[in-house]
C-alpha atoms as a PDB file:
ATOM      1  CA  UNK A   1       0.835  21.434   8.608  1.00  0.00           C
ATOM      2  CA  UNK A   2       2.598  21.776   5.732  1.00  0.00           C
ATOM      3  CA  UNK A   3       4.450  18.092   5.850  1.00  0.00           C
ATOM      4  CA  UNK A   4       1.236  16.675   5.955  1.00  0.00           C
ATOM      5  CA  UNK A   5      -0.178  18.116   2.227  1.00  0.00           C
ATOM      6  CA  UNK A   6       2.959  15.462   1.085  1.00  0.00           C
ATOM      7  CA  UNK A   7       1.683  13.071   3.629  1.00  0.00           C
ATOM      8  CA  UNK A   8      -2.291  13.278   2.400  1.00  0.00           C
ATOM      9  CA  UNK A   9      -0.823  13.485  -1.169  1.00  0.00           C
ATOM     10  CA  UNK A  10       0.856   9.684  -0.532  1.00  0.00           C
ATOM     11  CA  UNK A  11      -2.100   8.367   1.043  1.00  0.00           C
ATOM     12  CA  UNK A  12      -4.455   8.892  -2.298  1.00  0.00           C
ATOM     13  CA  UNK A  13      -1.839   7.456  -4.138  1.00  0.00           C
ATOM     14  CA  UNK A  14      -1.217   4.395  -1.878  1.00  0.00           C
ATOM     15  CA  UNK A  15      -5.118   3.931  -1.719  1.00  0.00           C
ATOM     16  CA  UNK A  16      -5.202   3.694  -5.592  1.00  0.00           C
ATOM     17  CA  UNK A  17      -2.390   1.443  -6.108  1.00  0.00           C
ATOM     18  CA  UNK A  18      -4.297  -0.475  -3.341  1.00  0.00           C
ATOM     19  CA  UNK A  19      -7.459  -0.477  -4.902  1.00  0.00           C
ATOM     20  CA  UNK A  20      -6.304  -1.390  -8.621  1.00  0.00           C
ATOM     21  CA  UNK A  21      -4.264  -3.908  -6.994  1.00  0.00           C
ATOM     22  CA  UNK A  22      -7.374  -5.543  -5.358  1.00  0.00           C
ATOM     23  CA  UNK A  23      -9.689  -5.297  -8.496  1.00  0.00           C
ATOM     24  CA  UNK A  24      -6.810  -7.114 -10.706  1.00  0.00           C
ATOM     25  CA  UNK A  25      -6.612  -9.841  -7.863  1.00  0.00           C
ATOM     26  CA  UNK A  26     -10.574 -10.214  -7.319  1.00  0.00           C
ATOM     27  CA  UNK A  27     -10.884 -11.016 -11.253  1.00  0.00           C
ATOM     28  CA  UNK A  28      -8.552 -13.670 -11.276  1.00  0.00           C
ATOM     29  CA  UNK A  29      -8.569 -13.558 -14.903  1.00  0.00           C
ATOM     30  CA  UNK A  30      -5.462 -15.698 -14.945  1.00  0.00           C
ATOM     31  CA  UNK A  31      -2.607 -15.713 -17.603  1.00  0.00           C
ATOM     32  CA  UNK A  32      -1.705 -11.909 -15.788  1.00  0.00           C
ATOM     33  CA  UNK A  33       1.023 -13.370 -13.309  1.00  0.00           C
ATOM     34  CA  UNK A  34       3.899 -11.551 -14.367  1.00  0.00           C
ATOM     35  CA  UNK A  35       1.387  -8.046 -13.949  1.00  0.00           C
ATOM     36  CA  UNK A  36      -0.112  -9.409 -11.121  1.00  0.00           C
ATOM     37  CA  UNK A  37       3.321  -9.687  -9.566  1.00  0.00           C
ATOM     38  CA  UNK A  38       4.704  -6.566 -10.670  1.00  0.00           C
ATOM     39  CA  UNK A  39       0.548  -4.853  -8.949  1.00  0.00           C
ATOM     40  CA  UNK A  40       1.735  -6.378  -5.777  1.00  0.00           C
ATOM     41  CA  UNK A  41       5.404  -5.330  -5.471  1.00  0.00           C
ATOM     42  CA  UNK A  42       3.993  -2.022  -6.362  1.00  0.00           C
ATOM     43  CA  UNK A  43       2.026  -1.704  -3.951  1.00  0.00           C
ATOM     44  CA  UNK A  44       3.840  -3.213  -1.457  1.00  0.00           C
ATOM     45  CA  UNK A  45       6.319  -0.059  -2.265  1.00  0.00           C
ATOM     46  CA  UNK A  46       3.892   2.512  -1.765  1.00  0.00           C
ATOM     47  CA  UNK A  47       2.370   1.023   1.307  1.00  0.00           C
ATOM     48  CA  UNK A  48       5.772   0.869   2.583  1.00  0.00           C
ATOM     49  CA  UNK A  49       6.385   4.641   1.825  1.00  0.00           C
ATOM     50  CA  UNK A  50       3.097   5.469   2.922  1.00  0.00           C
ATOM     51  CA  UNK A  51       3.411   3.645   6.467  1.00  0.00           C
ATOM     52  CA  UNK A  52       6.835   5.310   6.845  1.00  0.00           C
ATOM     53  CA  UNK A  53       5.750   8.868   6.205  1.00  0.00           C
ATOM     54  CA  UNK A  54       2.652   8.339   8.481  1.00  0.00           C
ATOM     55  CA  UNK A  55       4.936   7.422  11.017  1.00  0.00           C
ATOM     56  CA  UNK A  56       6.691  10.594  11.100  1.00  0.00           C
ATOM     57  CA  UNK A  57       3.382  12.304  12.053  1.00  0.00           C
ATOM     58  CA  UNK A  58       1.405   9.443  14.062  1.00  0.00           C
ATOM     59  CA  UNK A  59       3.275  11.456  17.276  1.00  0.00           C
ATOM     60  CA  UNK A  60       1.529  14.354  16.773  1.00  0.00           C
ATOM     61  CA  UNK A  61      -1.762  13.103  14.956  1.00  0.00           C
ATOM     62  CA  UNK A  62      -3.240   9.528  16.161  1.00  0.00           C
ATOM     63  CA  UNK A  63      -4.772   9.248  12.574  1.00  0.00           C
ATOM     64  CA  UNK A  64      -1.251   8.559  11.374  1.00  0.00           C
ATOM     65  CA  UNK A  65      -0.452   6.095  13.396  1.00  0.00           C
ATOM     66  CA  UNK A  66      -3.389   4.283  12.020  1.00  0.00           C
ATOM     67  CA  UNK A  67      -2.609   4.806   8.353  1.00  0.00           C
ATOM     68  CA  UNK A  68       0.970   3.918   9.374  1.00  0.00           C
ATOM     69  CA  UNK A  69      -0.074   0.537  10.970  1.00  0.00           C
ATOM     70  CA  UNK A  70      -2.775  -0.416   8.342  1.00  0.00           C
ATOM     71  CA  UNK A  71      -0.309   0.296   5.321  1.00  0.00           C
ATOM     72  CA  UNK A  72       2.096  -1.778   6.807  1.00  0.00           C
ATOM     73  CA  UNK A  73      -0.522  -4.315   7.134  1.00  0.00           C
ATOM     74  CA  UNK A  74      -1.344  -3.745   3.333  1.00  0.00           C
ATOM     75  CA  UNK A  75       2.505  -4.220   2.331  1.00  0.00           C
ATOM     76  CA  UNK A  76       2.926  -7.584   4.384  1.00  0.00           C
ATOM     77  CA  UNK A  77      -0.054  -8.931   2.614  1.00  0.00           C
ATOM     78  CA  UNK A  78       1.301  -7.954  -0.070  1.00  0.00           C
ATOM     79  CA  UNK A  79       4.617  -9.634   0.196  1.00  0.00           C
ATOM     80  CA  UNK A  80       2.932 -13.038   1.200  1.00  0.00           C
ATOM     81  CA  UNK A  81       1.313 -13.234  -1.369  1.00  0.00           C
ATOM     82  CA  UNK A  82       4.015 -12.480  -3.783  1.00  0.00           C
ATOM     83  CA  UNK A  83       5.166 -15.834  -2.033  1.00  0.00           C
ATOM     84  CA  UNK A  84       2.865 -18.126  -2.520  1.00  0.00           C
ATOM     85  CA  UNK A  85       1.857 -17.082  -6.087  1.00  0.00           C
ATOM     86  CA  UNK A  86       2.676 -19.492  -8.639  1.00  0.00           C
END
């Protein structure tokens, strides 16, 4: 149980880099791109970390496995994007 305070502890910070990564991008004030760019590669980071430490548990706890599976969902997005941005 104790792994998992570390674990619960990366998934609030993954879903705030998420979310302040989505309200920047939903603005689209414009004239942002290098901050935009850094938002994403942030948060493709996290969600990377995040999915990785959720795997470690998803044996044991199913919940895990879908954190796991939607942040590496979340850090694929994110790294398209990154490609396609201007």
């Amino acid at each position: 149980m104790k792994g998992l305070v570390g674990c619960v502890r990366l998934d609030l910070d993954c879903a705030e880099a998420c979310y302040a990564t989505a309200s920047v991008l939903s603005r689209a004030s414009g004239g942002l791109d290098r901050v935009t760019r850094d938002l994403l590669r942030v948060c493709s980071d996290v969600c990377a970390a995040c999915a990785d430490m959720c795997a470690g548990h998803a044996e044991e706890y199913a919940h895990c496995l879908v954190c796991a599976e939607a942040c590496r969902d979340c850090q694929h997005a994110c790294k398209d994007l990154l490609e396609v941005l201007p």
